[in-house]
N, C-alpha and C. Protein backbone atom coordinates (compact mmCIF):
# COMPACT_ATOMS: atom_id res chain seq x y z
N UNK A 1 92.41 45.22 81.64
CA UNK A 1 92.84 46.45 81.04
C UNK A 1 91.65 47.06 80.32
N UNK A 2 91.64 48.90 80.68
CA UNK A 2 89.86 49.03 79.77
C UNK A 2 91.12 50.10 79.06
N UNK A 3 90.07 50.09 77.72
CA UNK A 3 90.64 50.95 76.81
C UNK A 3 89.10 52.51 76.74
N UNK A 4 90.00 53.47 76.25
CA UNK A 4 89.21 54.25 76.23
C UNK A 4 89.75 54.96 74.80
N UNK A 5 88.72 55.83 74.05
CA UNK A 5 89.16 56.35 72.85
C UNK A 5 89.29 58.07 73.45
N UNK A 6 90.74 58.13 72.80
CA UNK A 6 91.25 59.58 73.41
C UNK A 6 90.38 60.95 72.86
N UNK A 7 90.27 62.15 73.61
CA UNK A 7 89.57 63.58 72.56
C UNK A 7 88.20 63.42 72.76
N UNK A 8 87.52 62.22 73.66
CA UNK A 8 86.11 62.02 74.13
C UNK A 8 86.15 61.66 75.70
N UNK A 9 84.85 61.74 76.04
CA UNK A 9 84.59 61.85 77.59
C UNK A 9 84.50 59.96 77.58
N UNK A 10 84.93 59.36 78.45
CA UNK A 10 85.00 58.30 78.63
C UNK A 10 84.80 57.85 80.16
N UNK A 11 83.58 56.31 80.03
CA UNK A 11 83.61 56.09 81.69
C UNK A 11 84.49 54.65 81.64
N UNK A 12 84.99 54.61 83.16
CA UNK A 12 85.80 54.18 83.13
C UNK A 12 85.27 53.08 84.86
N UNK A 13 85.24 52.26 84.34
CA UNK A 13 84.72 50.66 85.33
C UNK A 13 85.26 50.72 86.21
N UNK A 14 85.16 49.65 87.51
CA UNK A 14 85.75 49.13 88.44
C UNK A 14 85.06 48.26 88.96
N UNK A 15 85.45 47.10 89.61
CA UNK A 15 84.47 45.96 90.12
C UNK A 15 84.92 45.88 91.77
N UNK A 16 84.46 46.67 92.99
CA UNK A 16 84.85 46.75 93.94
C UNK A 16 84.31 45.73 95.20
N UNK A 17 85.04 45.14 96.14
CA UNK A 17 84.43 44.60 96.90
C UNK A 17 84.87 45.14 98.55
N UNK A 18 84.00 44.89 99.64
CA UNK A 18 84.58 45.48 100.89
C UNK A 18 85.63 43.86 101.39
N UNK A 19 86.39 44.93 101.85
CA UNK A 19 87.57 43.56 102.27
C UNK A 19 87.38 43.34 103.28
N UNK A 20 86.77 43.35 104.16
CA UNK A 20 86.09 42.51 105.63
C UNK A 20 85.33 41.34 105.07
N UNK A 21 84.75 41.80 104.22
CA UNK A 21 83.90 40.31 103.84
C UNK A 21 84.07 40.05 102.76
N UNK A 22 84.64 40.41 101.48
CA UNK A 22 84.52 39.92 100.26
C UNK A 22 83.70 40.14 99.41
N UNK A 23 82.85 40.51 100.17
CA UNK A 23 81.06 40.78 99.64
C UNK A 23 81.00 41.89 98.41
N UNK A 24 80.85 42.07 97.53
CA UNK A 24 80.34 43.20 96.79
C UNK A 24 80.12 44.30 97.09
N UNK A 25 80.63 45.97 97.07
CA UNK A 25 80.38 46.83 97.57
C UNK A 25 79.27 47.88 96.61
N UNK A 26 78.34 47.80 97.45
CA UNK A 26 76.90 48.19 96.54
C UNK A 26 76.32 49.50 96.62
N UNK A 27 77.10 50.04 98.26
CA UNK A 27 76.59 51.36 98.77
C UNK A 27 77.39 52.35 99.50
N UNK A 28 77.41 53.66 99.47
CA UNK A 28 78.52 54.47 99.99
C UNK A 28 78.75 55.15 98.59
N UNK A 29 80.22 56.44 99.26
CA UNK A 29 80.48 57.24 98.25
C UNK A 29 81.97 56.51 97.77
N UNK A 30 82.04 56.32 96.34
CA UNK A 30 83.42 55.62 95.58
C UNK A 30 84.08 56.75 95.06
N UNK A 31 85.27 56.85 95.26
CA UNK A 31 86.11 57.99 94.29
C UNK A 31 87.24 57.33 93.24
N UNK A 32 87.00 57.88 92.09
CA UNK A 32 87.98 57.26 91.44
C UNK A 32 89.18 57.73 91.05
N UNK A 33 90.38 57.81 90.68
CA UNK A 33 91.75 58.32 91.04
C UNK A 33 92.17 57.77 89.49
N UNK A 34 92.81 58.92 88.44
CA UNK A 34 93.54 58.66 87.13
C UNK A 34 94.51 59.55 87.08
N UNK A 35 96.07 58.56 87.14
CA UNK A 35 97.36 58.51 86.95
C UNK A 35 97.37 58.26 85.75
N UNK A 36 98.39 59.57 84.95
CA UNK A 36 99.27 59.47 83.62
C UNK A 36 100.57 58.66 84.09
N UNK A 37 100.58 57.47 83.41
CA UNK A 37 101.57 56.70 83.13
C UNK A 37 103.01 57.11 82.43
N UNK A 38 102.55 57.99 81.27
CA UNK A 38 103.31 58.42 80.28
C UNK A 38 102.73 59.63 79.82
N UNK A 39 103.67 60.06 78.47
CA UNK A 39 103.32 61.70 77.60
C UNK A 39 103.49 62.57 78.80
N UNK A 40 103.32 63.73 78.33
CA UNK A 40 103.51 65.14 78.88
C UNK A 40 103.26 64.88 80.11
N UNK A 41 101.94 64.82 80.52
CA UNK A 41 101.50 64.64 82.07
C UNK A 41 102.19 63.33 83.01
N UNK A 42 103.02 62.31 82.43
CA UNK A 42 103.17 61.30 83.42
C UNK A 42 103.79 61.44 85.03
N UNK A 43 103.18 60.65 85.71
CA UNK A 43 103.38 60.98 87.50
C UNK A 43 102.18 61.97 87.63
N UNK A 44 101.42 62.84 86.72
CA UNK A 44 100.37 63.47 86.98
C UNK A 44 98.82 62.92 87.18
N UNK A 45 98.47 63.76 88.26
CA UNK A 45 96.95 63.47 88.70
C UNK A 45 95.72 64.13 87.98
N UNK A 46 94.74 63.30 87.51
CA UNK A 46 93.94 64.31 86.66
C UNK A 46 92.53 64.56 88.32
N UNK A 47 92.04 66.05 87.74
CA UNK A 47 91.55 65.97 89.68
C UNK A 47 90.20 66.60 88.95
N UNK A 48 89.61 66.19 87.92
CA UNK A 48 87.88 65.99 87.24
C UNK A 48 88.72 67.11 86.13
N UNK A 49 89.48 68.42 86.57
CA UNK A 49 89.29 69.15 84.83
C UNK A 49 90.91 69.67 84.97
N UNK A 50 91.70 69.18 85.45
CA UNK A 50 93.29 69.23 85.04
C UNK A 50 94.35 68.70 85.66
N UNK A 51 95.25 68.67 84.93
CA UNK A 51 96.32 67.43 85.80
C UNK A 51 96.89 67.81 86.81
N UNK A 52 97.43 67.03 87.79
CA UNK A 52 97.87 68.19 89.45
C UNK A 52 98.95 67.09 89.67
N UNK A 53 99.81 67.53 90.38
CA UNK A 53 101.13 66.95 90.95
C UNK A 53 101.01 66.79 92.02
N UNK A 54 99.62 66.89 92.90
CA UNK A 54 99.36 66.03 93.91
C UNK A 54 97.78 65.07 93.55
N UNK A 55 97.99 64.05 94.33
CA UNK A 55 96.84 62.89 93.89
C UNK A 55 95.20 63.61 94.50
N UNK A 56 94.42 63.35 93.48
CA UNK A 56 93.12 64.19 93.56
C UNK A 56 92.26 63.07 92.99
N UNK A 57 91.24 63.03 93.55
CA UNK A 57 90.10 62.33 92.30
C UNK A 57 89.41 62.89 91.40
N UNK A 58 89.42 62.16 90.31
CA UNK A 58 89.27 62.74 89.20
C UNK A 58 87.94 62.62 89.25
N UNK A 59 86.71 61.75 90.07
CA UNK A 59 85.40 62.01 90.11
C UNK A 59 84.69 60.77 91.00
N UNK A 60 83.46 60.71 91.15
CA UNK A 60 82.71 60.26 92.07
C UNK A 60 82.44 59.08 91.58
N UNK A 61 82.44 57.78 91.62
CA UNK A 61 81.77 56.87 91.07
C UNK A 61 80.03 56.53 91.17
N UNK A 62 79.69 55.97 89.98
CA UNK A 62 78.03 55.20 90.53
C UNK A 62 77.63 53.81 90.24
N UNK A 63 77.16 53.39 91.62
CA UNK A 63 76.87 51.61 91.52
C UNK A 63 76.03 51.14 90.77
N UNK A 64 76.40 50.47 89.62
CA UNK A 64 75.38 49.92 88.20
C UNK A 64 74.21 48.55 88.87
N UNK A 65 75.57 47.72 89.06
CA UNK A 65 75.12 46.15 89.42
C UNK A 65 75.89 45.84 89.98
N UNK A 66 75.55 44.84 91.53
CA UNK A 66 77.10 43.61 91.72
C UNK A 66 78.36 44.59 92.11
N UNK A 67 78.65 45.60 92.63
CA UNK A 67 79.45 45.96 93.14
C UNK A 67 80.14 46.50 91.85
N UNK A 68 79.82 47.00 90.73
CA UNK A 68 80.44 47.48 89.26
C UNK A 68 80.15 48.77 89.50
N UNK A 69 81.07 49.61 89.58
CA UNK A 69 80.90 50.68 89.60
C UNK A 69 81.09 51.72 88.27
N UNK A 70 81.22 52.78 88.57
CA UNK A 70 81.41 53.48 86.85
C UNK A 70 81.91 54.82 86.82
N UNK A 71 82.41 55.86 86.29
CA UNK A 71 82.92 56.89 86.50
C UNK A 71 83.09 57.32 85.55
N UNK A 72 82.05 58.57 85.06
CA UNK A 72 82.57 59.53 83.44
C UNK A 72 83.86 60.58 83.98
N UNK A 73 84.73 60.33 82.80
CA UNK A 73 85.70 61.07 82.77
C UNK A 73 85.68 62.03 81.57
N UNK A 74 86.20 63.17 81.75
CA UNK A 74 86.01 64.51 80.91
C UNK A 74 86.90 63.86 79.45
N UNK A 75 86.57 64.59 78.43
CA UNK A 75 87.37 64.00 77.15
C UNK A 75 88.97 65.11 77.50
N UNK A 76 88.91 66.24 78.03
CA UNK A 76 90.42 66.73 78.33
C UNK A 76 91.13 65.73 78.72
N UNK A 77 91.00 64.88 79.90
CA UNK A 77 91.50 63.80 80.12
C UNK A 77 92.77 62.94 79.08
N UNK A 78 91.85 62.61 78.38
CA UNK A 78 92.87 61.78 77.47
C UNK A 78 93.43 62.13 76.07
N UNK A 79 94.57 61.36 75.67
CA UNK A 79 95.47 61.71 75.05
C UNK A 79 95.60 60.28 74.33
N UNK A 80 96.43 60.33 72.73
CA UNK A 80 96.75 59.49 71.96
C UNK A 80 98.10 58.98 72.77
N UNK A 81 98.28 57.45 72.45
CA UNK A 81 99.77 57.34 73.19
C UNK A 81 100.31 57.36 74.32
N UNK A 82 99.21 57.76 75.23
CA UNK A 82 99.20 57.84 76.74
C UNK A 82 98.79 56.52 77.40
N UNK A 83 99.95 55.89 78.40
CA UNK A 83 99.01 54.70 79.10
C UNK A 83 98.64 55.24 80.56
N UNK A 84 97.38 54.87 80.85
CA UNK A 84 97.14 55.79 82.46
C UNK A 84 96.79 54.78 83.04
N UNK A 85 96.71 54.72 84.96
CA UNK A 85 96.24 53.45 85.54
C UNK A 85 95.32 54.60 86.45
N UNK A 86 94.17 53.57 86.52
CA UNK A 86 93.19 54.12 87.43
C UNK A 86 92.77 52.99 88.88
N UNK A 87 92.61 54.18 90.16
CA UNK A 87 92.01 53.23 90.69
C UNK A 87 90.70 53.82 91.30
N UNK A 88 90.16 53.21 92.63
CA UNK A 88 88.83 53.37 92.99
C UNK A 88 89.00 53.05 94.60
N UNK A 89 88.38 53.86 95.43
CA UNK A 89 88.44 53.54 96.83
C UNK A 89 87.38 53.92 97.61
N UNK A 90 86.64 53.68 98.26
CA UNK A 90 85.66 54.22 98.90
C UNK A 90 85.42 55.30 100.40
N UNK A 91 84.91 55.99 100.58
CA UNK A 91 85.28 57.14 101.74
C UNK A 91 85.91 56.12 102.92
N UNK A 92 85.18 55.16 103.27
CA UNK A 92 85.60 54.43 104.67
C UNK A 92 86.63 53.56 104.51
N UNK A 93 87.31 53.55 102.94
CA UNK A 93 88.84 52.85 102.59
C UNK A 93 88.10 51.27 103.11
N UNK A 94 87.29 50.56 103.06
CA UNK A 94 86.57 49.64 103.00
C UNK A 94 86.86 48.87 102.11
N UNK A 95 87.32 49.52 100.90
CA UNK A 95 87.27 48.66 99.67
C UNK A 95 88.45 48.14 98.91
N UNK A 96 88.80 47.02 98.47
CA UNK A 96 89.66 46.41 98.30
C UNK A 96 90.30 47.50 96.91
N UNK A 97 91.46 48.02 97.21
CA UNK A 97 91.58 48.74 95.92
C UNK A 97 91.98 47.92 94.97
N UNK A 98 91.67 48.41 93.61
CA UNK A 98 91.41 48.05 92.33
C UNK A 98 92.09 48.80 91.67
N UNK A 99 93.45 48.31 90.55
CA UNK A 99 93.83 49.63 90.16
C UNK A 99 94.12 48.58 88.66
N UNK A 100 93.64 49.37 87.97
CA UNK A 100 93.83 48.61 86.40
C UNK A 100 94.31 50.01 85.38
N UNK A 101 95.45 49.41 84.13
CA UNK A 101 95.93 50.00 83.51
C UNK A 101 94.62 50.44 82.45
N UNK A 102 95.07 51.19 81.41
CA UNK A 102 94.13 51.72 80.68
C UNK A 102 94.71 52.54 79.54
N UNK A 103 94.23 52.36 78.19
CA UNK A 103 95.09 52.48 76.82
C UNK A 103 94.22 53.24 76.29
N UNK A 104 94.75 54.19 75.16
CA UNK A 104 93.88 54.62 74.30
C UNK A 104 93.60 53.81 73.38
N UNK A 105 92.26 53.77 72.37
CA UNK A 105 91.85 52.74 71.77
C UNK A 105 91.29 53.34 70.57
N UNK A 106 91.55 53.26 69.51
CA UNK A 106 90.96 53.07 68.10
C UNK A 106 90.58 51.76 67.45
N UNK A 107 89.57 51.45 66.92
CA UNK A 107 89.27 50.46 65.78
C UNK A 107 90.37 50.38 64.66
N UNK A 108 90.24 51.70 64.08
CA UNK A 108 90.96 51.42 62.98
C UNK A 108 91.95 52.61 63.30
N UNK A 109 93.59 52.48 62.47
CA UNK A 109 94.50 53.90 62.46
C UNK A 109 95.67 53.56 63.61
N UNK A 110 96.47 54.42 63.26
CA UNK A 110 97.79 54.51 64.11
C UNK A 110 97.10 55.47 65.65
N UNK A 111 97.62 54.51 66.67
CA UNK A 111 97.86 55.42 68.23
C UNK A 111 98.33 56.31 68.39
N UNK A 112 98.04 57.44 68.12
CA UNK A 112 98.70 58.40 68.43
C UNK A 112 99.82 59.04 67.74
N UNK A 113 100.65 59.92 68.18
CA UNK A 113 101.62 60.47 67.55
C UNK A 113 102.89 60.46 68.58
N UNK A 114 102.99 59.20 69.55
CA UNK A 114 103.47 59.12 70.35
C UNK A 114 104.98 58.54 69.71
N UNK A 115 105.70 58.70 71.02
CA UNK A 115 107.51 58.73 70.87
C UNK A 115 107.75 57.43 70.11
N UNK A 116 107.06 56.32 70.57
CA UNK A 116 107.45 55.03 70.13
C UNK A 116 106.67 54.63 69.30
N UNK A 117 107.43 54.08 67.94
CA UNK A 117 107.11 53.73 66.96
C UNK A 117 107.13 51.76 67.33
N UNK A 118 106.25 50.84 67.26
CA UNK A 118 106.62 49.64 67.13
C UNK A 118 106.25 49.26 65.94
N UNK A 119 107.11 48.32 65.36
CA UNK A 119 106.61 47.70 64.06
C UNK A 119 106.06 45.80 64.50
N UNK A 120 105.39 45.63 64.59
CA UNK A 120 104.78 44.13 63.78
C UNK A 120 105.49 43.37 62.26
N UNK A 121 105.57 42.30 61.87
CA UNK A 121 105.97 41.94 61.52
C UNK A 121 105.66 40.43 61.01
N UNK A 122 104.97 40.45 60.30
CA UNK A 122 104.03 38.89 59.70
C UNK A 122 105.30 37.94 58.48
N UNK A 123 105.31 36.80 58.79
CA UNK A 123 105.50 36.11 58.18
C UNK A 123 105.24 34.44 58.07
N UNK A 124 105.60 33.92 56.87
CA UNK A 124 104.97 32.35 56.52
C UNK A 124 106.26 31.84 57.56
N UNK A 125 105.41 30.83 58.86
CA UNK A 125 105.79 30.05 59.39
C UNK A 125 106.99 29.21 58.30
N UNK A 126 106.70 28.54 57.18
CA UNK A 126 107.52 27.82 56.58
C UNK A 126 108.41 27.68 55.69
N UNK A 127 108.14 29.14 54.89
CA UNK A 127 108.75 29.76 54.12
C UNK A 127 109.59 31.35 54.60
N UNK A 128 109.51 31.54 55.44
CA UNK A 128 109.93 32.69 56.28
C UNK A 128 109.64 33.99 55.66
N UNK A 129 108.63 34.03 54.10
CA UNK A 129 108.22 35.22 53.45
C UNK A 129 107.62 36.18 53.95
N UNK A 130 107.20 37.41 53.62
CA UNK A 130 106.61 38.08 54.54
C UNK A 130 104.69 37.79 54.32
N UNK A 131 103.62 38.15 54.75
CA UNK A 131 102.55 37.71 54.26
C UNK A 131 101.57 39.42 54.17
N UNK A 132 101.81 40.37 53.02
CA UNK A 132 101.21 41.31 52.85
C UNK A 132 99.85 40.61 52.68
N UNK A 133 98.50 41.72 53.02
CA UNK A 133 97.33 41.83 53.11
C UNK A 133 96.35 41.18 54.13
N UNK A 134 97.31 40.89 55.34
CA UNK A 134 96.80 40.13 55.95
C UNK A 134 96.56 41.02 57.16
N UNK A 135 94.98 40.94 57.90
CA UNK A 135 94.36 42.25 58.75
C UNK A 135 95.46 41.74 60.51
N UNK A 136 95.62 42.82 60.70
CA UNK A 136 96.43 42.67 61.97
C UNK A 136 95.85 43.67 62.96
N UNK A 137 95.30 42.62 64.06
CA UNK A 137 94.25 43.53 65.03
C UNK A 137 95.16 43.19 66.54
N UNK A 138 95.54 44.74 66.95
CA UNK A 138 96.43 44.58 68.71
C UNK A 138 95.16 44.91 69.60
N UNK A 139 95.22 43.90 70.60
CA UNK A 139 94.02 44.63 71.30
C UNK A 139 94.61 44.76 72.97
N UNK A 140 94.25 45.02 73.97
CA UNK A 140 94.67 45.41 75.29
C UNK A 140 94.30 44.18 76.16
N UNK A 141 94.09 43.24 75.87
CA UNK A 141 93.46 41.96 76.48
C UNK A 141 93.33 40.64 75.73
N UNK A 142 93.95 39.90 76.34
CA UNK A 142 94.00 38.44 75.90
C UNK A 142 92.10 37.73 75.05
N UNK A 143 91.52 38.72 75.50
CA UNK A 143 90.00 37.78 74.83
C UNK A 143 89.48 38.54 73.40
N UNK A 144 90.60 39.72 73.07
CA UNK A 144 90.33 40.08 72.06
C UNK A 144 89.31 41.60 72.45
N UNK A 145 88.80 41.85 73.59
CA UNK A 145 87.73 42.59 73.60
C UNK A 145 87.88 44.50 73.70
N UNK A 146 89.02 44.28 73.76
CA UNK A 146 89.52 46.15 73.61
C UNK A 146 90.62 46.25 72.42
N UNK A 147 89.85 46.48 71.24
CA UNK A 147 90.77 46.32 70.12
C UNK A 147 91.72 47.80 70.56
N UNK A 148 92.75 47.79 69.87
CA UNK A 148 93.45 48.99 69.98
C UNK A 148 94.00 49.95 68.80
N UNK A 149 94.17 48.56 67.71
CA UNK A 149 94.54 49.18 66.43
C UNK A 149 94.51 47.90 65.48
N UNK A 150 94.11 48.28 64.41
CA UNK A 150 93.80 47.06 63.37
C UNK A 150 94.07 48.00 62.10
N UNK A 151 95.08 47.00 61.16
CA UNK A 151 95.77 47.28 59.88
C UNK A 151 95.63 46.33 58.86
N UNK A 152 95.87 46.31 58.10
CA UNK A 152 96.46 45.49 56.88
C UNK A 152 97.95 45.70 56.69
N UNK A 153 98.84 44.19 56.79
CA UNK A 153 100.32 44.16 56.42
C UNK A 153 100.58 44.56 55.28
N UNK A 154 101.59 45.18 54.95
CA UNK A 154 102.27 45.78 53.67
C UNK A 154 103.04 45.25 53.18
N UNK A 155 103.61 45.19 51.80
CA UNK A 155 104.67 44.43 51.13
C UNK A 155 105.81 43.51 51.84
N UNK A 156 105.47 43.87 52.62
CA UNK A 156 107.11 43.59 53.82
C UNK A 156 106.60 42.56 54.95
N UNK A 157 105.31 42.42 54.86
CA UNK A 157 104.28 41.79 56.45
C UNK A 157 104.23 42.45 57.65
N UNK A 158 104.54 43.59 57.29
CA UNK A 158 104.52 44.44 58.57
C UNK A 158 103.54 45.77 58.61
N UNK A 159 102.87 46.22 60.24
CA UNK A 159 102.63 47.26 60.49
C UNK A 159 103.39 47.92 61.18
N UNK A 160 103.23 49.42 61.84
CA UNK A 160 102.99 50.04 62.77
C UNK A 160 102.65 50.82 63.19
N UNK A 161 102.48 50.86 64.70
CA UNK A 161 101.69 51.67 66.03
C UNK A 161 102.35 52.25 66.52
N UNK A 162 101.86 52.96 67.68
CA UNK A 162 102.87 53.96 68.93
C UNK A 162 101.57 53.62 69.97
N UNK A 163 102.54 52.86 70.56
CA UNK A 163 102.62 52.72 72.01
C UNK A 163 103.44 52.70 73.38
N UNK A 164 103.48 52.92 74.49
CA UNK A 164 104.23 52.98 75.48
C UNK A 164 105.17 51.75 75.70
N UNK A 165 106.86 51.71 75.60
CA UNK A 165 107.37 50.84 76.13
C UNK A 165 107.08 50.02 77.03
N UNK A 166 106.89 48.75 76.74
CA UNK A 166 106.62 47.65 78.15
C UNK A 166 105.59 47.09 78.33
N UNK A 167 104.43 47.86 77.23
CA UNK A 167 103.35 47.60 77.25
C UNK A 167 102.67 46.16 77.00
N UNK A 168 102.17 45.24 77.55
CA UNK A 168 101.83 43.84 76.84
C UNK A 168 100.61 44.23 75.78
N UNK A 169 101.07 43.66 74.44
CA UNK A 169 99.53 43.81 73.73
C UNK A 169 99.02 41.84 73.09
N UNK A 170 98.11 41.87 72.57
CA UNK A 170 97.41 40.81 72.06
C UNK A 170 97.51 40.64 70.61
N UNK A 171 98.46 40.39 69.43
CA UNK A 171 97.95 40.21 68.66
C UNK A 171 97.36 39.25 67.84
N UNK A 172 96.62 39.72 67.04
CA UNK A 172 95.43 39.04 66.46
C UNK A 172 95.34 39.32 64.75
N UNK A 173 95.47 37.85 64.05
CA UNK A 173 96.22 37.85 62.53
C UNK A 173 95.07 37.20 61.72
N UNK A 174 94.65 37.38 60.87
CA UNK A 174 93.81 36.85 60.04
C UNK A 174 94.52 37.18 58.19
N UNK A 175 94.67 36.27 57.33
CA UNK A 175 94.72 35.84 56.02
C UNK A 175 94.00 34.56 55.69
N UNK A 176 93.41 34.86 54.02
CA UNK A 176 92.73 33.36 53.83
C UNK A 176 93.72 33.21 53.06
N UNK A 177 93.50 31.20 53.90
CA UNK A 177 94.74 30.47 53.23
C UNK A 177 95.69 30.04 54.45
N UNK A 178 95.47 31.26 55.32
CA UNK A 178 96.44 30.59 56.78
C UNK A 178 95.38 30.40 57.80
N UNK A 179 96.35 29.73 58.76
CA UNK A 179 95.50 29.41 60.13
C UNK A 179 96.49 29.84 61.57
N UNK A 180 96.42 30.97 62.17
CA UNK A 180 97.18 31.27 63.44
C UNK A 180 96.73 31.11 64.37
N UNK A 181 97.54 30.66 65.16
CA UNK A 181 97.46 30.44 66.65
C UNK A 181 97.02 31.88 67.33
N UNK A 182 96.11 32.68 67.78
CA UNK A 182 95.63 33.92 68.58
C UNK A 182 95.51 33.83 69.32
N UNK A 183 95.66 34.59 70.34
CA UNK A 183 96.54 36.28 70.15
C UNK A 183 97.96 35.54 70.08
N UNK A 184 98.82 36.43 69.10
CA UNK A 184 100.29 36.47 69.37
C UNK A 184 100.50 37.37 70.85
N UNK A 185 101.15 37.11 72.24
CA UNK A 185 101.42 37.85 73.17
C UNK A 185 103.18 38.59 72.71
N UNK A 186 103.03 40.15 72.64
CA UNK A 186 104.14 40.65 72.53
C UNK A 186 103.86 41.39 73.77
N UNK A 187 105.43 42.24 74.19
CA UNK A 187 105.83 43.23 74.60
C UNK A 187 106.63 44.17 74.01
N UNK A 188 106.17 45.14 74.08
CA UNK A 188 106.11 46.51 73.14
C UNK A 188 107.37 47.21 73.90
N UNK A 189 108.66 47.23 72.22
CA UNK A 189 109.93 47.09 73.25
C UNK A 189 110.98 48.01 72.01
């Protein structure tokens, strides 16, 4: 899952290989393709500078290393609260498609101003209290590496975000004095 921060131009990865051989695809023209998941535009195609109700590519890819390809996307593009999936294919359809989801992403602050409110919810394993001041980081991936939103719990041990129903996130709990098991795996419900 890549996260991107919404209201900026963002590139957006792919790791492609040709499916005749497996091999790494290093050369040729790649197009990359971004579906709104959700918000205003969802089922919509972004086709490089607006959304279309038929599928368009949103831009050309370029080969970094190793078959990694890359693709700047315009900051119109994205939106708070929006989940979009992108994929990548090459002119001669050669290439094994690749289609990975993709979140908006802040360090710090609430997602958006989107429909769904989720709350989080911290408490002492043994005492069932709640545990205010303790930093609570959701990120889009199990290794921690696309944070999405990071808080401090409130009187109650709880935050919240807005994110898309269904969504899997990672969370990630830190207080001194405790020791958690990370990421907590939720679904955003």
């Amino acid at each position: 899952m890549q996260a991107v921060i919404p209201g900026q131009a963002n590139t957006i990865t792919h790791n492609l290989l040709v499916s005749a051989s497996g091999e790494a695809l290093t050369s040729g023209t790649v197009s990359f393709h971004l579906l709104a998941r959700s918000g205003a535009n969802s089922g919509k195609w972004w086709d490089g500078s607006a959304w279309s109700d038929t599928e368009a590519a949103a831009g050309v890819g370029v080969h970094k290393v190793r078959g990694i390809w890359q693709c700047d996307i315009g900051a119109a593009a994205w939106e708070y609260g929006v989940l979009y999936e992108s994929y990548a294919v090459d002119s001669l359809g050669s290439v094994v498609v690749y289609s990975e989801q993709i979140v908006p992403s802040l360090a710090i602050g609430v997602i958006g101003a989107g429909d769904h409110e989720w709350v989080y919810t911290l408490t002492d394993s043994t005492t069932g209290l709640p545990l205010p001041g303790a930093t609570v980081t959701v990120t889009g991936d199990a290794y921690g590496e696309n944070p999405l939103y990071r808080a401090v719990t409130d009187a109650a041990g709880q935050v919240t975000f807005h994110l898309p129903i269904g969504m899997t996130v990672y969370v990630w709990r830190e207080l001194a004095g405790y020791y958690f098991v990370n990421p907590d795996t939720e679904v955003v419900d």
